[in-house]
N, C-alpha and C. Protein backbone atom coordinates (compact mmCIF):
# COMPACT_ATOMS: atom_id res chain seq x y z
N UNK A 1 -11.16 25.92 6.41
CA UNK A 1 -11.49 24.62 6.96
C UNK A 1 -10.21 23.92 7.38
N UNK A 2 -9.76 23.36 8.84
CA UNK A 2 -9.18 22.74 8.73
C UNK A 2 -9.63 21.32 8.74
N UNK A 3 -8.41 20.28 7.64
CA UNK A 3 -8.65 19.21 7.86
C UNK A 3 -7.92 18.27 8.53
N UNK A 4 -8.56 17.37 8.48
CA UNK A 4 -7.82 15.99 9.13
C UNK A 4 -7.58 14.96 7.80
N UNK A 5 -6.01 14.80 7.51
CA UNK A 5 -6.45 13.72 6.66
C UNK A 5 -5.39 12.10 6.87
N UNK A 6 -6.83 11.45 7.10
CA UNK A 6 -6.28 10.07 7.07
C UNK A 6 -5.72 9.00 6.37
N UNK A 7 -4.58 8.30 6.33
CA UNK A 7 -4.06 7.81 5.50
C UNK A 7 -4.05 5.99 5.68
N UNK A 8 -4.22 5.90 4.63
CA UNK A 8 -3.93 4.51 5.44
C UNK A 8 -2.52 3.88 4.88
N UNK A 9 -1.97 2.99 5.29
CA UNK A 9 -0.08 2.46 4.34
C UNK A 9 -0.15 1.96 3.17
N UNK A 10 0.77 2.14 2.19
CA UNK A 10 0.39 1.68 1.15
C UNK A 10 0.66 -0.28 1.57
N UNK A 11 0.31 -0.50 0.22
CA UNK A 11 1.13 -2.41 0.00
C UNK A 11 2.25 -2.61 0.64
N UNK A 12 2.38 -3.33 1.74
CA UNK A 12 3.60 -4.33 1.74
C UNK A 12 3.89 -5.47 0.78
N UNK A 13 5.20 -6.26 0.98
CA UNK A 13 5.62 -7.47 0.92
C UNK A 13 5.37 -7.97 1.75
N UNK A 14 4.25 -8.88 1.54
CA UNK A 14 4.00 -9.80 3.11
C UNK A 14 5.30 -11.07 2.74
N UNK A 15 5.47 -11.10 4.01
CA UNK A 15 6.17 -11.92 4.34
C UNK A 15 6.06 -12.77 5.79
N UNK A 16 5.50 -13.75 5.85
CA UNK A 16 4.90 -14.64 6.79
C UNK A 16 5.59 -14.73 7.77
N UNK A 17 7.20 -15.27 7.53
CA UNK A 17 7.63 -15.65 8.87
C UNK A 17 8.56 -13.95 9.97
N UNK A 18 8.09 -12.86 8.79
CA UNK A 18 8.63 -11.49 9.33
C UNK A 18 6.93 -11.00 10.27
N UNK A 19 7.12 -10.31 11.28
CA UNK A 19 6.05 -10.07 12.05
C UNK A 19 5.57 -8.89 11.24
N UNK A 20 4.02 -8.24 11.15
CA UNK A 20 3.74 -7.42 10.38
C UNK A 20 3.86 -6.48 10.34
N UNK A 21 4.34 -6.01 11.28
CA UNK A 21 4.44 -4.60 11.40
C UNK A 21 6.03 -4.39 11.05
N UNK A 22 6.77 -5.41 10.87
CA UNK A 22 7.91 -5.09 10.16
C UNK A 22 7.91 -5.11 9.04
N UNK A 23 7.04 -5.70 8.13
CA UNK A 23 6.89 -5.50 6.68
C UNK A 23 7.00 -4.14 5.80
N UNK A 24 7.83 -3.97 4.70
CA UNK A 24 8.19 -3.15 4.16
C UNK A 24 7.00 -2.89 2.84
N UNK A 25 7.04 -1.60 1.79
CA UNK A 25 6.48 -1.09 1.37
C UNK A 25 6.86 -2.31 -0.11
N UNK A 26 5.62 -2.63 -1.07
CA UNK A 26 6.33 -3.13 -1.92
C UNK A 26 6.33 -2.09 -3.10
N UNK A 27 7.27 -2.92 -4.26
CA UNK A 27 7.06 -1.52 -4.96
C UNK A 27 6.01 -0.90 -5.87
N UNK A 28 5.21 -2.16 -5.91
CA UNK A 28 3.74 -1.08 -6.12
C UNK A 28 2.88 -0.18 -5.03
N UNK A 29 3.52 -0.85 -3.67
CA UNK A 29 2.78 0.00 -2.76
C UNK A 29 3.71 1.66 -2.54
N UNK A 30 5.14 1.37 -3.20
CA UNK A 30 5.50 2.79 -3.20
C UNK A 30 5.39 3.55 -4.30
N UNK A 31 5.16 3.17 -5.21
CA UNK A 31 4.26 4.15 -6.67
C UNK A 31 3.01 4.34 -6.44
N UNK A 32 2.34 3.67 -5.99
CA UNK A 32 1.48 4.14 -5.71
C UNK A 32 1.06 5.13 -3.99
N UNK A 33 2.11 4.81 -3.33
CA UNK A 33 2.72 6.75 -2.65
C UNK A 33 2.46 7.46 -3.07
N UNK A 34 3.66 7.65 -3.91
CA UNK A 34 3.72 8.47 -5.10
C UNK A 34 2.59 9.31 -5.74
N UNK A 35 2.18 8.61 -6.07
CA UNK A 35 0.73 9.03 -6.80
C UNK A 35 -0.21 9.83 -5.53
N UNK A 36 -0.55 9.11 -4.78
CA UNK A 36 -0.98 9.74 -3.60
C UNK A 36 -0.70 11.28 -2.95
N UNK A 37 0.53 11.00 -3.02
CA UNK A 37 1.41 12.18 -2.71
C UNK A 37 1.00 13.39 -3.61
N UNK A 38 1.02 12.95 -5.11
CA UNK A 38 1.21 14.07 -5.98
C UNK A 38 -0.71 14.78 -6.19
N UNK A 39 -1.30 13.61 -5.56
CA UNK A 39 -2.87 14.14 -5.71
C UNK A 39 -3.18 15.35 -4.24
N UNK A 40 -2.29 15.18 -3.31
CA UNK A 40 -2.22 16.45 -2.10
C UNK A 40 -1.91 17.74 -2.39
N UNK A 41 -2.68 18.00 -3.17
CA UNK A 41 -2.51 20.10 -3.71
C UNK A 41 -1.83 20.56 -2.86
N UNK A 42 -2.81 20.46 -1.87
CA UNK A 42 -1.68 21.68 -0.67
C UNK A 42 -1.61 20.78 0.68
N UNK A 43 -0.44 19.64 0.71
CA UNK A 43 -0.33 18.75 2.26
C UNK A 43 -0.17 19.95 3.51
N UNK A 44 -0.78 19.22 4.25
CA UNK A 44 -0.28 19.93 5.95
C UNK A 44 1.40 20.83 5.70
N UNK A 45 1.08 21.46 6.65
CA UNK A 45 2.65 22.50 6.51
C UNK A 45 2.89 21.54 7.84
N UNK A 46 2.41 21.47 8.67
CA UNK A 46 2.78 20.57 10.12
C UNK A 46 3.54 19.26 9.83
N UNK A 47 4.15 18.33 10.58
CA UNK A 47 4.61 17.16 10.29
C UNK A 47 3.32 16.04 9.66
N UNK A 48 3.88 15.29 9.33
CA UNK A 48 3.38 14.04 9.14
C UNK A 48 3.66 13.29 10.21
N UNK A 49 2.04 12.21 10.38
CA UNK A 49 2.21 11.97 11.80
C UNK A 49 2.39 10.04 11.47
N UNK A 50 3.12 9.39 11.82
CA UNK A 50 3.22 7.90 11.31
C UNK A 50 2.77 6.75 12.51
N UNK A 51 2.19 5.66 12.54
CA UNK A 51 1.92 4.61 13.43
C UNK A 51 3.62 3.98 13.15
N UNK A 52 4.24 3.64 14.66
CA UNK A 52 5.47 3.26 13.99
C UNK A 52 6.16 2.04 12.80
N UNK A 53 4.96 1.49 12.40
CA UNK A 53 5.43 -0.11 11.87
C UNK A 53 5.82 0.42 10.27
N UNK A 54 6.91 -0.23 10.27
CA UNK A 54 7.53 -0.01 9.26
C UNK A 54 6.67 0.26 7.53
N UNK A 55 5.88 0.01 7.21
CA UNK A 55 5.24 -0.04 6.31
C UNK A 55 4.80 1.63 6.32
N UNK A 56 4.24 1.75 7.57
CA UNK A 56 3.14 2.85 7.61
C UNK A 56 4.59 4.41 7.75
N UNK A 57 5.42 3.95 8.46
CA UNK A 57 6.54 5.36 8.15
C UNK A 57 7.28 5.41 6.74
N UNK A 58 7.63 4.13 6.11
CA UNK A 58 7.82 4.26 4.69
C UNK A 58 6.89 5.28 3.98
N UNK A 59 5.44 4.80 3.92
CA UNK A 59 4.40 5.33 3.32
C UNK A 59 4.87 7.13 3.61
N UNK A 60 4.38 7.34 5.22
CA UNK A 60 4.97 8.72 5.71
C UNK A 60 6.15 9.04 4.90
N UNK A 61 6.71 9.19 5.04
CA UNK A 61 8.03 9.95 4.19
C UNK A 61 7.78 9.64 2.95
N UNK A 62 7.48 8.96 2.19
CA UNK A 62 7.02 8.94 0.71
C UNK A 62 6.24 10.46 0.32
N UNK A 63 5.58 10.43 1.54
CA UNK A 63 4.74 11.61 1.37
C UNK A 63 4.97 12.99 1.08
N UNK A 64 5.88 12.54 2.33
CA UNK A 64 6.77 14.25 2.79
C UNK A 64 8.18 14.16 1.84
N UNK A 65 8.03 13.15 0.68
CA UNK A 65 9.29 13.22 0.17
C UNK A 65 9.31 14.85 -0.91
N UNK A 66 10.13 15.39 -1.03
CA UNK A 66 10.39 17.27 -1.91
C UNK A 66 9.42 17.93 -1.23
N UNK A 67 9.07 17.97 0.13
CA UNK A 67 8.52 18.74 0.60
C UNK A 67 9.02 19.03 1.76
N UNK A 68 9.29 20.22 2.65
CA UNK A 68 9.75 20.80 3.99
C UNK A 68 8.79 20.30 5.07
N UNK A 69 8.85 19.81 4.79
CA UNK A 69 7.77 18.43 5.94
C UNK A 69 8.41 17.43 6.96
N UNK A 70 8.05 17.20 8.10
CA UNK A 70 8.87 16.20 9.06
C UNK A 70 7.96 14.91 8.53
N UNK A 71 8.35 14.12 8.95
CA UNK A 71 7.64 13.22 9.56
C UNK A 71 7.89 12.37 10.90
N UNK A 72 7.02 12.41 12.22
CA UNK A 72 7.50 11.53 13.26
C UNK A 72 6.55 11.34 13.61
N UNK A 73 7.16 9.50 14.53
CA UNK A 73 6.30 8.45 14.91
C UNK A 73 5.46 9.22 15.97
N UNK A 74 4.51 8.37 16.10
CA UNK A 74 3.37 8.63 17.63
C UNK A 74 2.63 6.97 17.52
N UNK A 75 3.18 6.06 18.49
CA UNK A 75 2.95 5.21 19.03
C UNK A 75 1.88 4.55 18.93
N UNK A 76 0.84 5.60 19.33
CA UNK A 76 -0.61 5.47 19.04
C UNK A 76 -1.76 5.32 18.58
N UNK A 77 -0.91 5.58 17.38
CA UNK A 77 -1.59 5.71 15.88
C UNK A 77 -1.49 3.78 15.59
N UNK A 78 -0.86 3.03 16.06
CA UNK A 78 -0.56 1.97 15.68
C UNK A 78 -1.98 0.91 15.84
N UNK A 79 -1.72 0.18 15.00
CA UNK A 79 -2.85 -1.30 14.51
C UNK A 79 -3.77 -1.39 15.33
N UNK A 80 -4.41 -2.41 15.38
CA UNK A 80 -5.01 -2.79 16.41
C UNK A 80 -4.11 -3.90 16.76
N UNK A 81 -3.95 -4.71 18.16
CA UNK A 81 -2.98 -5.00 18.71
C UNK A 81 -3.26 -6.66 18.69
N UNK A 82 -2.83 -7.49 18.43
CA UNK A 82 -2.87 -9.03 18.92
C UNK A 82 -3.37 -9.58 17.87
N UNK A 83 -3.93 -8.92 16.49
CA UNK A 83 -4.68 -9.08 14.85
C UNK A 83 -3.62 -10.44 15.16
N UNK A 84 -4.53 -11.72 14.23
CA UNK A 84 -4.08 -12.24 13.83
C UNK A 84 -4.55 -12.76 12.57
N UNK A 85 -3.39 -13.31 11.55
CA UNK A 85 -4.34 -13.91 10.42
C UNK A 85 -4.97 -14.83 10.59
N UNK A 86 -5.64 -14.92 9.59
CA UNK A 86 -6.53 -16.16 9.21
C UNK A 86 -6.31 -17.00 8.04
N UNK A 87 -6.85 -17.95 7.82
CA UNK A 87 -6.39 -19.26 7.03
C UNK A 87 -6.63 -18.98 5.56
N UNK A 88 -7.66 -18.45 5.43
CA UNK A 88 -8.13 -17.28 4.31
C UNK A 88 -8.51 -15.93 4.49
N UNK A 89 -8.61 -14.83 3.11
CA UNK A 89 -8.80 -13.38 3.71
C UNK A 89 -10.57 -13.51 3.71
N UNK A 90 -11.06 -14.64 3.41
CA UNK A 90 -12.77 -14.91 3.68
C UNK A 90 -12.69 -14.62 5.24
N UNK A 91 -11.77 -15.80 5.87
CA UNK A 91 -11.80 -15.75 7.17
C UNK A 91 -11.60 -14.62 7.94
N UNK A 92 -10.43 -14.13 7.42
CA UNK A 92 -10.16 -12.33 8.31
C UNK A 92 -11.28 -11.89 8.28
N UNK A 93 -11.81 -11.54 7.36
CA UNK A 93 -13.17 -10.53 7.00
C UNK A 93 -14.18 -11.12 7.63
N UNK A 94 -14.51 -12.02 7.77
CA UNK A 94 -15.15 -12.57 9.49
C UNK A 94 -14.91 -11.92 10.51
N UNK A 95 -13.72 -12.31 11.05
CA UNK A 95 -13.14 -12.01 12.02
C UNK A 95 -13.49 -10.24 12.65
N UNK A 96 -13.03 -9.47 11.39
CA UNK A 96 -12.83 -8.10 11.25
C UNK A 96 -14.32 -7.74 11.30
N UNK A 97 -15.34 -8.37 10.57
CA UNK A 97 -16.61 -8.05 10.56
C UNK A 97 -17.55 -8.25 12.54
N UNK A 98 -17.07 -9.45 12.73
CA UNK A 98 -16.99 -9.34 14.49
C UNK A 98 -16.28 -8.40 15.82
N UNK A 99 -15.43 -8.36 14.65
CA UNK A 99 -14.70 -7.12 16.22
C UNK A 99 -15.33 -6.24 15.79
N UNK A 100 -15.72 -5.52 14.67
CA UNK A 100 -16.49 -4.29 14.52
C UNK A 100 -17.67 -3.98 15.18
N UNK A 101 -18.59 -5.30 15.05
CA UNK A 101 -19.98 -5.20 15.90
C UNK A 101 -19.42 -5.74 17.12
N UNK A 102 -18.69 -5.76 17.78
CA UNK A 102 -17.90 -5.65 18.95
C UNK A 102 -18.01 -6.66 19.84
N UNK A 103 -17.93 -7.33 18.98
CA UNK A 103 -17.43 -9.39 19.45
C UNK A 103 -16.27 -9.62 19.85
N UNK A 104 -16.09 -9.98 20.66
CA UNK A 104 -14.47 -10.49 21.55
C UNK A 104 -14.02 -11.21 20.54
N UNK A 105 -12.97 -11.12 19.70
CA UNK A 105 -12.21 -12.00 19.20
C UNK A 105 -10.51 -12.31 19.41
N UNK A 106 -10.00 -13.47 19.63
CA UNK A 106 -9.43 -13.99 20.74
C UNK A 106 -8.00 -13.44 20.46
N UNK A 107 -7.35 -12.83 21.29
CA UNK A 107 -6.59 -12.48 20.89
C UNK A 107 -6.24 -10.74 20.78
N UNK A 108 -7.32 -10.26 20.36
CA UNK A 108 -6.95 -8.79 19.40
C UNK A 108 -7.45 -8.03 20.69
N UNK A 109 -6.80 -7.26 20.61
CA UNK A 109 -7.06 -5.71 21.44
C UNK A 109 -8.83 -5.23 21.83
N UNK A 110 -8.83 -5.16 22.70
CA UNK A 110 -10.21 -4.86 23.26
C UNK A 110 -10.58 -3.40 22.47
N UNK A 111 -12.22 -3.80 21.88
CA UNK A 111 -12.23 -2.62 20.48
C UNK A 111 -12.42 -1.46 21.14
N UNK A 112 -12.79 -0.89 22.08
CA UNK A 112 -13.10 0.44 22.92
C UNK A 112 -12.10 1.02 23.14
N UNK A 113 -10.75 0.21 23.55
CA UNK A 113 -9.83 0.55 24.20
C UNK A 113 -8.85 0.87 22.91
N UNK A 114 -8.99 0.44 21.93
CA UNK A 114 -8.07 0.57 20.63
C UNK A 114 -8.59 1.92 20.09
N UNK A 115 -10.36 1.77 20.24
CA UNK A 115 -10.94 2.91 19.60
C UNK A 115 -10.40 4.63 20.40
N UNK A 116 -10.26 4.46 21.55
CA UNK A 116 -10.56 5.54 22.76
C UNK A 116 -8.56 5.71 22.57
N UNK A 117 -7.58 4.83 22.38
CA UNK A 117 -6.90 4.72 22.07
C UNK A 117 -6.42 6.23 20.86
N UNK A 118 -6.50 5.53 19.63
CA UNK A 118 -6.80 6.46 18.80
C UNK A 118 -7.10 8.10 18.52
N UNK A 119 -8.23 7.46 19.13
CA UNK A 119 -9.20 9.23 19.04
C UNK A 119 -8.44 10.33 19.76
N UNK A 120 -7.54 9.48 20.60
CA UNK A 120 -6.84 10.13 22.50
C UNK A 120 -5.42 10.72 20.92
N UNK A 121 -4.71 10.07 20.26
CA UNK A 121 -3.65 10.69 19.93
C UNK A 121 -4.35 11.25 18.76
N UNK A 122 -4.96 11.41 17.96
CA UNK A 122 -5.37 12.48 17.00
C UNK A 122 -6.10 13.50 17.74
N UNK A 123 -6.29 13.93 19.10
CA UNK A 123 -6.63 14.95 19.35
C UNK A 123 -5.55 15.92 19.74
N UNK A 124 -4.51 14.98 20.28
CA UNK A 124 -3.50 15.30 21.03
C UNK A 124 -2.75 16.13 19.67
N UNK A 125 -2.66 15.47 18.70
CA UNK A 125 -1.91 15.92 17.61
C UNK A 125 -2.36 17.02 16.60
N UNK A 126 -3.61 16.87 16.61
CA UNK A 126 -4.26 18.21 15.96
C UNK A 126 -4.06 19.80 16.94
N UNK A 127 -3.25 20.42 15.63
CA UNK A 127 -3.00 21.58 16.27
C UNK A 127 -4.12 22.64 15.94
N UNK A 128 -3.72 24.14 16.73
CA UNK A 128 -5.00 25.07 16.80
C UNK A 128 -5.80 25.39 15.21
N UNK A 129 -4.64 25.45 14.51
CA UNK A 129 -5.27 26.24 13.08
C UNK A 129 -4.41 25.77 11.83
N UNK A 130 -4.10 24.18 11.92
CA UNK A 130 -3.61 23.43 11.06
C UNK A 130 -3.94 22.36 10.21
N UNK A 131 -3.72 21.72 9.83
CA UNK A 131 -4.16 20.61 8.79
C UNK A 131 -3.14 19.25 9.56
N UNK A 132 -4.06 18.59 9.75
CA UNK A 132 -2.87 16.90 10.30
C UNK A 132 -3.15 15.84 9.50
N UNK A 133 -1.99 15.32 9.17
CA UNK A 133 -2.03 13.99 8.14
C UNK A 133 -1.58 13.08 9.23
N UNK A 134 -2.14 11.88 9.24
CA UNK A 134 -1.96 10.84 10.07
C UNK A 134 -2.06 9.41 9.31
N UNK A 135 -0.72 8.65 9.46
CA UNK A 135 -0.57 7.59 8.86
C UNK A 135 -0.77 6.37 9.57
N UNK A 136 -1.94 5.25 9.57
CA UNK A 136 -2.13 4.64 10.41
C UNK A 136 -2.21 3.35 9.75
N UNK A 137 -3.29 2.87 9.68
CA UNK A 137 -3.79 1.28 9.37
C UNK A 137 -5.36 1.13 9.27
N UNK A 138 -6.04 0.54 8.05
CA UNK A 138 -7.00 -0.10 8.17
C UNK A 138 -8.54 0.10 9.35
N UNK A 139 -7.86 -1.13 9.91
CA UNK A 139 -8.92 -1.38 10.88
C UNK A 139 -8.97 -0.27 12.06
N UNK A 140 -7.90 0.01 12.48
CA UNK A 140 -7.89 1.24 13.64
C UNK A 140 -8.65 2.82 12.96
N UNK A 141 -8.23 3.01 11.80
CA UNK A 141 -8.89 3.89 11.37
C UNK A 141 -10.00 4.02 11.25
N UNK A 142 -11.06 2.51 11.21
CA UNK A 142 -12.21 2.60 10.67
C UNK A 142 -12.85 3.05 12.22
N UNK A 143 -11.88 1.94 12.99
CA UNK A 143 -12.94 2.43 14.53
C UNK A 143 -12.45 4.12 14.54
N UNK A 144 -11.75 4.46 14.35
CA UNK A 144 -11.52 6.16 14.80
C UNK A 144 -12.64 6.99 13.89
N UNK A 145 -12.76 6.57 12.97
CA UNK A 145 -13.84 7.43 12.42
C UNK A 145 -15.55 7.13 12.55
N UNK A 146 -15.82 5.68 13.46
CA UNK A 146 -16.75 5.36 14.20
C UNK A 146 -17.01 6.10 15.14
N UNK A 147 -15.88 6.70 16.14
CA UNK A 147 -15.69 7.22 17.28
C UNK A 147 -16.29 8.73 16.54
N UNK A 148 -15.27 9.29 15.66
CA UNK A 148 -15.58 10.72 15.54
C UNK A 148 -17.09 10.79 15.33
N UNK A 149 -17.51 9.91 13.92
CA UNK A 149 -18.88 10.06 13.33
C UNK A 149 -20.30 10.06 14.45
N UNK A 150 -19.68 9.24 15.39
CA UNK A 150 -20.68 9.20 16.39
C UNK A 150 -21.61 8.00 16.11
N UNK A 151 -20.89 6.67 14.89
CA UNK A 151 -21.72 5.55 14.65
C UNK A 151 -21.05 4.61 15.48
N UNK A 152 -22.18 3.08 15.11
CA UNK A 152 -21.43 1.78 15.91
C UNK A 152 -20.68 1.58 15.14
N UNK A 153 -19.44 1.03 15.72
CA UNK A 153 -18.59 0.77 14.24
C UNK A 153 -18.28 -0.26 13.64
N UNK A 154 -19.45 -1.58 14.40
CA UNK A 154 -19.98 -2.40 13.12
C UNK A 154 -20.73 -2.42 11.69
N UNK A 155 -20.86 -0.87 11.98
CA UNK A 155 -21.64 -0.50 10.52
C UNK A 155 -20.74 0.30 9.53
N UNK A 156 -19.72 0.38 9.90
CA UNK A 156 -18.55 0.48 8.90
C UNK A 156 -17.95 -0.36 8.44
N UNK A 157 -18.19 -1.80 8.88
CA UNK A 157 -18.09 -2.83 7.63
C UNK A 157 -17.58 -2.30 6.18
N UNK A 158 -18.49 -2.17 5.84
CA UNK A 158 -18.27 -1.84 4.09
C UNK A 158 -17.19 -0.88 4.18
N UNK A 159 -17.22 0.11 4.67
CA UNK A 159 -16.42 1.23 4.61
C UNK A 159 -14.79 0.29 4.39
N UNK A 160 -14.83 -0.65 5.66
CA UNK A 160 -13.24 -1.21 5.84
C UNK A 160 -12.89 -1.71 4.68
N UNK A 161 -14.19 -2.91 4.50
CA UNK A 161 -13.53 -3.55 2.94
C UNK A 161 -13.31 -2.40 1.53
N UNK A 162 -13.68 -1.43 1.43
CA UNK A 162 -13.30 -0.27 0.74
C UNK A 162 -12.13 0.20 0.86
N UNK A 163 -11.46 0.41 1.56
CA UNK A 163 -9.79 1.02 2.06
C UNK A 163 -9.05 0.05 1.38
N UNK A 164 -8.34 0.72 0.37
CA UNK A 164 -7.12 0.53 -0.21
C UNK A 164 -5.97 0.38 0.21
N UNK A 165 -4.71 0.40 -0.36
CA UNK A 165 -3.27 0.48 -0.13
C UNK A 165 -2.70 1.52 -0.64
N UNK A 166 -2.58 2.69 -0.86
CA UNK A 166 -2.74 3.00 0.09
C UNK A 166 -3.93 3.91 -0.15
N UNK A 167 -4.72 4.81 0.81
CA UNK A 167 -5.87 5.43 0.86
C UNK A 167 -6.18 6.45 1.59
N UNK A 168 -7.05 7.36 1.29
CA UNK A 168 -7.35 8.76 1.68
C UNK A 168 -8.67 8.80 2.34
N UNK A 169 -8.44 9.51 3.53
CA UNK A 169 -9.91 9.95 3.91
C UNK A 169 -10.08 11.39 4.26
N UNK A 170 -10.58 12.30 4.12
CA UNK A 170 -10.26 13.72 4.57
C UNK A 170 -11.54 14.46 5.14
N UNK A 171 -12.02 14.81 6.51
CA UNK A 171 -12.63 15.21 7.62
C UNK A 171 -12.88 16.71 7.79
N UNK A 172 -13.38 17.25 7.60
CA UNK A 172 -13.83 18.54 7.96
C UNK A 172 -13.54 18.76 9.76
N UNK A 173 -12.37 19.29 10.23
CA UNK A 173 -12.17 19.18 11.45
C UNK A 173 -13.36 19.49 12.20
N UNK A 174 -13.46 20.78 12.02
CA UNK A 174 -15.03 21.54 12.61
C UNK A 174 -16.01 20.94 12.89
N UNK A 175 -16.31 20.59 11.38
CA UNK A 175 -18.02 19.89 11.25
C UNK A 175 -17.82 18.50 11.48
N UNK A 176 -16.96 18.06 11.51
CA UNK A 176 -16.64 16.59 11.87
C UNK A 176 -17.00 15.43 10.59
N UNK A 177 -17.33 16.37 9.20
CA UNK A 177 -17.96 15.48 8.28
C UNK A 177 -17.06 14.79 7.39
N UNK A 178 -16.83 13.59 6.68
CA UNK A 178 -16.18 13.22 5.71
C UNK A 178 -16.25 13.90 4.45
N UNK A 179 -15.91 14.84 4.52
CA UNK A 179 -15.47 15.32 3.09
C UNK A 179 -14.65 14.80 1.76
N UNK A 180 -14.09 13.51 2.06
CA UNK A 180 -13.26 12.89 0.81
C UNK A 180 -13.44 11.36 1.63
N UNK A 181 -14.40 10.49 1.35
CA UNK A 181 -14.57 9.08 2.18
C UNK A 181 -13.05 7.75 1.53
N UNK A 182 -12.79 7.03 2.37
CA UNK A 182 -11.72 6.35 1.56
C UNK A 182 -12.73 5.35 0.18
N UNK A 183 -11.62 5.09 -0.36
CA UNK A 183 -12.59 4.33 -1.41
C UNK A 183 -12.26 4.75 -2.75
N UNK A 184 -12.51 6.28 -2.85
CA UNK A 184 -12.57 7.15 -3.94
C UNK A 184 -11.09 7.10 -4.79
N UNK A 185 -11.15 7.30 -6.08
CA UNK A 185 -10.12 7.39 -6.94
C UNK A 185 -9.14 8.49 -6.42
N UNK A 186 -7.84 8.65 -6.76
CA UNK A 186 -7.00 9.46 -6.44
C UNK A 186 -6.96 10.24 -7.50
């Protein structure tokens, strides 16, 4: 079987007046790497593939850390684009719950184009008879596995608020099925 497995970044240090995608790993979000790392029996022999924002290539190389593993960026893999916060995380989860059922919300990246986005560099990156780890984000992930599953991906709601810091999802390339859903204990 090959798989696909999705990652999402561990914890940052938020830091408000730093933009987010420059935010660094904090150090519970890098023990708990760690941990992550050490639950991958057998990781991809291929690189590790990272969204470039700093959080999410930390995470990457955490990964591939004592292992003969690359890790490099691919552009594509990155956020959804124009996210902004909200006043509370009640409010995000609004917000996030609308772009999913695919409500214009002002600002953020048009969801088709983020989704079609996506799907376009994990195909590109999956090789013939390999295993690909891909380090991304949250919300982009949830639409990419909307896209694969063949659902709307307002009905992955729940799924999003389930994804951790960091978190695993792992895909039956072939059958296209979730074989390890995020959520689950490490």
């Amino acid at each position: 079987m090959r798989r696909l497995l999705l990652v999402r970044h561990a914890a940052p240090l938020i830091d408000p007046p730093t933009p987010s995608s420059e935010w660094v790993l904090s150090p519970q979000g890098e023990e708990a790497t760690r941990r992550l790392a050490q639950s991958l029996a057998a990781p991809p022999a291929s690189p590790i593939y990272s969204s470039a924002e700093t959080k999410a290539v930390q995470t990457a190389r955490l990964l591939a850390e004592g292992r003969s593993v690359q890790v490099r960026v691919e552009e594509d893999l990155r956020e959804v684009e124009g996210r902004s916060w909200a006043n509370s995380p009640a409010e995000y989860e609004q917000m996030v719950n609308r772009y999913l059922r695919g409500d214009a919300v002002d600002g953020w990246e048009e969801r088709t184009g983020a989704q079609r986005r996506m799907a376009t560099a994990v195909q590109k990156l999956m090789g013939p008879d390999q295993d690909l780890l891909v380090v991304s984000h949250g919300l982009v992930l949830v639409l990419y596995l909307a896209w694969l599953l063949e659902v709307e991906a307002g009905t992955l709601f729940p799924v999003w608020r389930t994804i951790r810091f960091p978190d695993l999802c792992i895909v039956d390339w072939e059958t296209r099925e979730v074989v390890r859903p995020f959520g689950q204990p490490l």
